[in-house]
Protein backbone atom coordinates (compact mmCIF):
# COMPACT_ATOMS: atom_id res chain seq x y z
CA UNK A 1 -22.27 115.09 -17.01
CA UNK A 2 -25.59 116.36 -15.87
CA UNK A 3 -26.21 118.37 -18.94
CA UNK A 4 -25.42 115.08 -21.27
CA UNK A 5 -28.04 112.92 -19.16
CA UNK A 6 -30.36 115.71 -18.64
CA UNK A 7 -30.13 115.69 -22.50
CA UNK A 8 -30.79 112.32 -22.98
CA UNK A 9 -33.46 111.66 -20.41
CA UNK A 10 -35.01 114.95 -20.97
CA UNK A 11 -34.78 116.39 -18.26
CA UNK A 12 -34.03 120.47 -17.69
CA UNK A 13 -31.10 122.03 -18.42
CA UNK A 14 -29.81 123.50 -15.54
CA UNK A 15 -30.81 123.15 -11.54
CA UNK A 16 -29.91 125.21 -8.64
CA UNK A 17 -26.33 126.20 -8.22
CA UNK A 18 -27.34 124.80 -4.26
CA UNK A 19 -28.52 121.55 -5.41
CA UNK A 20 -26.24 120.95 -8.15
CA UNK A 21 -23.52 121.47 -5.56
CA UNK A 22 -24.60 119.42 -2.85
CA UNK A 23 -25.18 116.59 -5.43
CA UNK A 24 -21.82 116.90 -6.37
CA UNK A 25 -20.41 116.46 -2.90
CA UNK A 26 -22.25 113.40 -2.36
CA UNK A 27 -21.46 111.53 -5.16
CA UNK A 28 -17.88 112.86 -4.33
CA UNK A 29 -18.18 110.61 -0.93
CA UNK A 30 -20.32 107.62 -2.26
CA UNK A 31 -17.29 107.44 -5.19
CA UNK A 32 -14.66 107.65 -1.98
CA UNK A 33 -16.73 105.37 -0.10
CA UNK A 34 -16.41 102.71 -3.29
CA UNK A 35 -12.78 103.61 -4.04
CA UNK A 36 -12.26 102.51 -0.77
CA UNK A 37 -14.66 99.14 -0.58
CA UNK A 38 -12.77 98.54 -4.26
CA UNK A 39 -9.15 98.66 -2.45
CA UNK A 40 -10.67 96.47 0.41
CA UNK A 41 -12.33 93.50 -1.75
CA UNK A 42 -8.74 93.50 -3.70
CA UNK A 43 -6.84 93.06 -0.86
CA UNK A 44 -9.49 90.24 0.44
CA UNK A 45 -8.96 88.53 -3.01
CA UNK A 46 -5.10 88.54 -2.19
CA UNK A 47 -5.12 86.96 0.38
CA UNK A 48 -6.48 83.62 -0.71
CA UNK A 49 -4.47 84.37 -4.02
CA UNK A 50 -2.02 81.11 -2.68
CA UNK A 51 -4.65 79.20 -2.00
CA UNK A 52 -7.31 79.48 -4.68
CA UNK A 53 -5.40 81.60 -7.79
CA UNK A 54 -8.12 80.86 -10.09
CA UNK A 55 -11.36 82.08 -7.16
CA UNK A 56 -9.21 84.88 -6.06
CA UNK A 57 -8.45 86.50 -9.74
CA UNK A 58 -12.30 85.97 -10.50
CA UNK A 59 -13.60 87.60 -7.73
CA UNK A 60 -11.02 90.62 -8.37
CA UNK A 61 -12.83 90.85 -11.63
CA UNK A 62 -16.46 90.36 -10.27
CA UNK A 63 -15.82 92.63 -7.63
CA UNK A 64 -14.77 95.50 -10.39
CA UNK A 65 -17.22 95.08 -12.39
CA UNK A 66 -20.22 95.09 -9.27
CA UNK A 67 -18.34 98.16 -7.87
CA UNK A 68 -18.70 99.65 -11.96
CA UNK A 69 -22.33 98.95 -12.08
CA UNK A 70 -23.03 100.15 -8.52
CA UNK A 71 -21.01 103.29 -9.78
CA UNK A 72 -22.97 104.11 -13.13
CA UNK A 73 -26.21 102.87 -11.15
CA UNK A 74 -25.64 105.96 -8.81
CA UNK A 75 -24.80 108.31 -11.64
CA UNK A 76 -27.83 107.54 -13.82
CA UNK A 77 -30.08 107.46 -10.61
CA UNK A 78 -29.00 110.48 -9.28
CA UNK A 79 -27.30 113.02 -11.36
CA UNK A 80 -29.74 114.07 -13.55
CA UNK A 81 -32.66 116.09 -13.35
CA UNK A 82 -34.89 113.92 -15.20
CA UNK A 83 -36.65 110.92 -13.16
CA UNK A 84 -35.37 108.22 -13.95
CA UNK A 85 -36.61 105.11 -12.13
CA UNK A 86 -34.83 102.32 -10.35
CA UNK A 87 -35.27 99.76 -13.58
CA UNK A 88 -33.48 101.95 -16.04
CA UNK A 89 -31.06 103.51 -13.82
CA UNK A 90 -30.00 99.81 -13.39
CA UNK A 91 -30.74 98.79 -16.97
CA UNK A 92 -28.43 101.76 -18.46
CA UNK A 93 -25.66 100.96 -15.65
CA UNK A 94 -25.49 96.93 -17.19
CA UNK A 95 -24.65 98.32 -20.81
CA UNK A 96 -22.29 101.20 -19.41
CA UNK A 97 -20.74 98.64 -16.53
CA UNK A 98 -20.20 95.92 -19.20
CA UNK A 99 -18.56 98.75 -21.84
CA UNK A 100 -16.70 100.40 -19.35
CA UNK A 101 -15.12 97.07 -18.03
CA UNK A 102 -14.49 96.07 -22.02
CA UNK A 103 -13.23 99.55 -22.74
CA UNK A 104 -10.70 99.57 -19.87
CA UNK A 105 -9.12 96.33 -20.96
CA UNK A 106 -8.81 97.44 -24.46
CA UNK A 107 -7.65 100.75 -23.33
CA UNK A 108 -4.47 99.37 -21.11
CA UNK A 109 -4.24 96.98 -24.23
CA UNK A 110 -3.84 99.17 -26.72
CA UNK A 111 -1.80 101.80 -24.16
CA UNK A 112 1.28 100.21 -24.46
CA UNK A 113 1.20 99.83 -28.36
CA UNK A 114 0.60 103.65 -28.63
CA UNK A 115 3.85 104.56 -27.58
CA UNK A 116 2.74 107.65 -26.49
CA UNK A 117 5.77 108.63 -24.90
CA UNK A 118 7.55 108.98 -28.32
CA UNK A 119 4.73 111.78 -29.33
CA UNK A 120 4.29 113.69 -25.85
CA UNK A 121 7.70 112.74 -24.37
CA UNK A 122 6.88 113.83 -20.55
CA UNK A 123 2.76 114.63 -21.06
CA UNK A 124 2.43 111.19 -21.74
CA UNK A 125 0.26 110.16 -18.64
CA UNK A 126 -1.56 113.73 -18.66
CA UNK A 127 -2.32 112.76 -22.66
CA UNK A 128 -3.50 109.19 -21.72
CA UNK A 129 -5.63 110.71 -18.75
CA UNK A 130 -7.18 112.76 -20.42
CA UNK A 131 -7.87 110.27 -23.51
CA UNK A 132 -9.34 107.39 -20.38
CA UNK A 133 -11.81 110.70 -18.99
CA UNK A 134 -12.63 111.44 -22.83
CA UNK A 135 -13.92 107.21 -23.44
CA UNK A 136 -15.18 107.09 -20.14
CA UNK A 137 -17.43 110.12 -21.04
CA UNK A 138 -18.60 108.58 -24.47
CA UNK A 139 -19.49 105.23 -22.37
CA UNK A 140 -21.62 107.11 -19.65
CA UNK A 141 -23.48 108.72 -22.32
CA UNK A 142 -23.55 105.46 -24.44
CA UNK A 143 -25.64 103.75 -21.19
CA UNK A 144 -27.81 106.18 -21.09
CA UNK A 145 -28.81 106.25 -24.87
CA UNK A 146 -29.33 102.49 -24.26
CA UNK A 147 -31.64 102.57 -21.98
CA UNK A 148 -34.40 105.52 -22.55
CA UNK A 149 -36.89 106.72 -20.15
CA UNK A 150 -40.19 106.41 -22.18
CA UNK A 151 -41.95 109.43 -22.33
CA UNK A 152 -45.47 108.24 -22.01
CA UNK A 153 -44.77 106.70 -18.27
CA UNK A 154 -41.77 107.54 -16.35
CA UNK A 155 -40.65 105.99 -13.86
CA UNK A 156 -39.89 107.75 -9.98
């Protein structure tokens, strides 16, 4: 993931094993930390699911798709090596948040007319895992192509 923004943000290639390592543990617990906050604002929206249907199912989907900005916001402002600033970190998380969101609805969609089970028989989930971490790849790199740092001035 680093190498693919570095790549399109220009940034270097490669950083310190230390750092790259220490990044990767913290984005390990901010991604825990919003798994977590994700889980709680669903069960908040449940509960006034009896009262409010309607409020409750659209802040289920607000919530998800805050939580998937906030998410790709970190990534872009954090993982790679180039600097990017603030404004396109949170520029390139809108296009990848909205895709992502889109994506995962046509994804479950189109996941049950697949029949994947027929072809891999008991791999299925591994198959459809690893096809979900394959589009989710294409659509962080997608946000980042979207928004490019501009050479001239970049931001820090």
């Amino acid at each position: 993931m680093e190498m693919a923004l570095n790549k399109a943000w220009g940034g270097r290639t490669h950083r310190e094993f230390w750092k790259t390592r220490l990044i990767a543990f913290v984005m390990t617990i901010a991604c825990a930390f919003l798994a977590l906050l994700s889980v709680a604002l669903t069960v908040v929206a449940r509960t006034y699911a009896k009262e409010w249907p309607t409020l409750a199912n659209l802040g289920v989907k607000l919530s998800a798709l805050a939580l998937t900005w906030f998410l790709f916001f970190l990534i872009y402002r954090v993982i790679p090596d180039a600097p990017v600033g603030s404004r396109v970190a949170a520029q390139a998380a809108l296009w990848a948040g909205g895709a992502w969101e889109a994506a995962k609805y046509a994804f479950v969609f189109n996941l049950g007319r697949t029949n994947l089970q027929a072809f891999y028989g008991p791999l299925a989930f591994a198959v459809s895992l690893v096809l979900w971490a394959y589009i989710s790849s294409l659509v962080l790199v997608f946000g980042a192509l979207m928004a490019p740092v501009d050479e001239g001035r970049r931001e820090v």
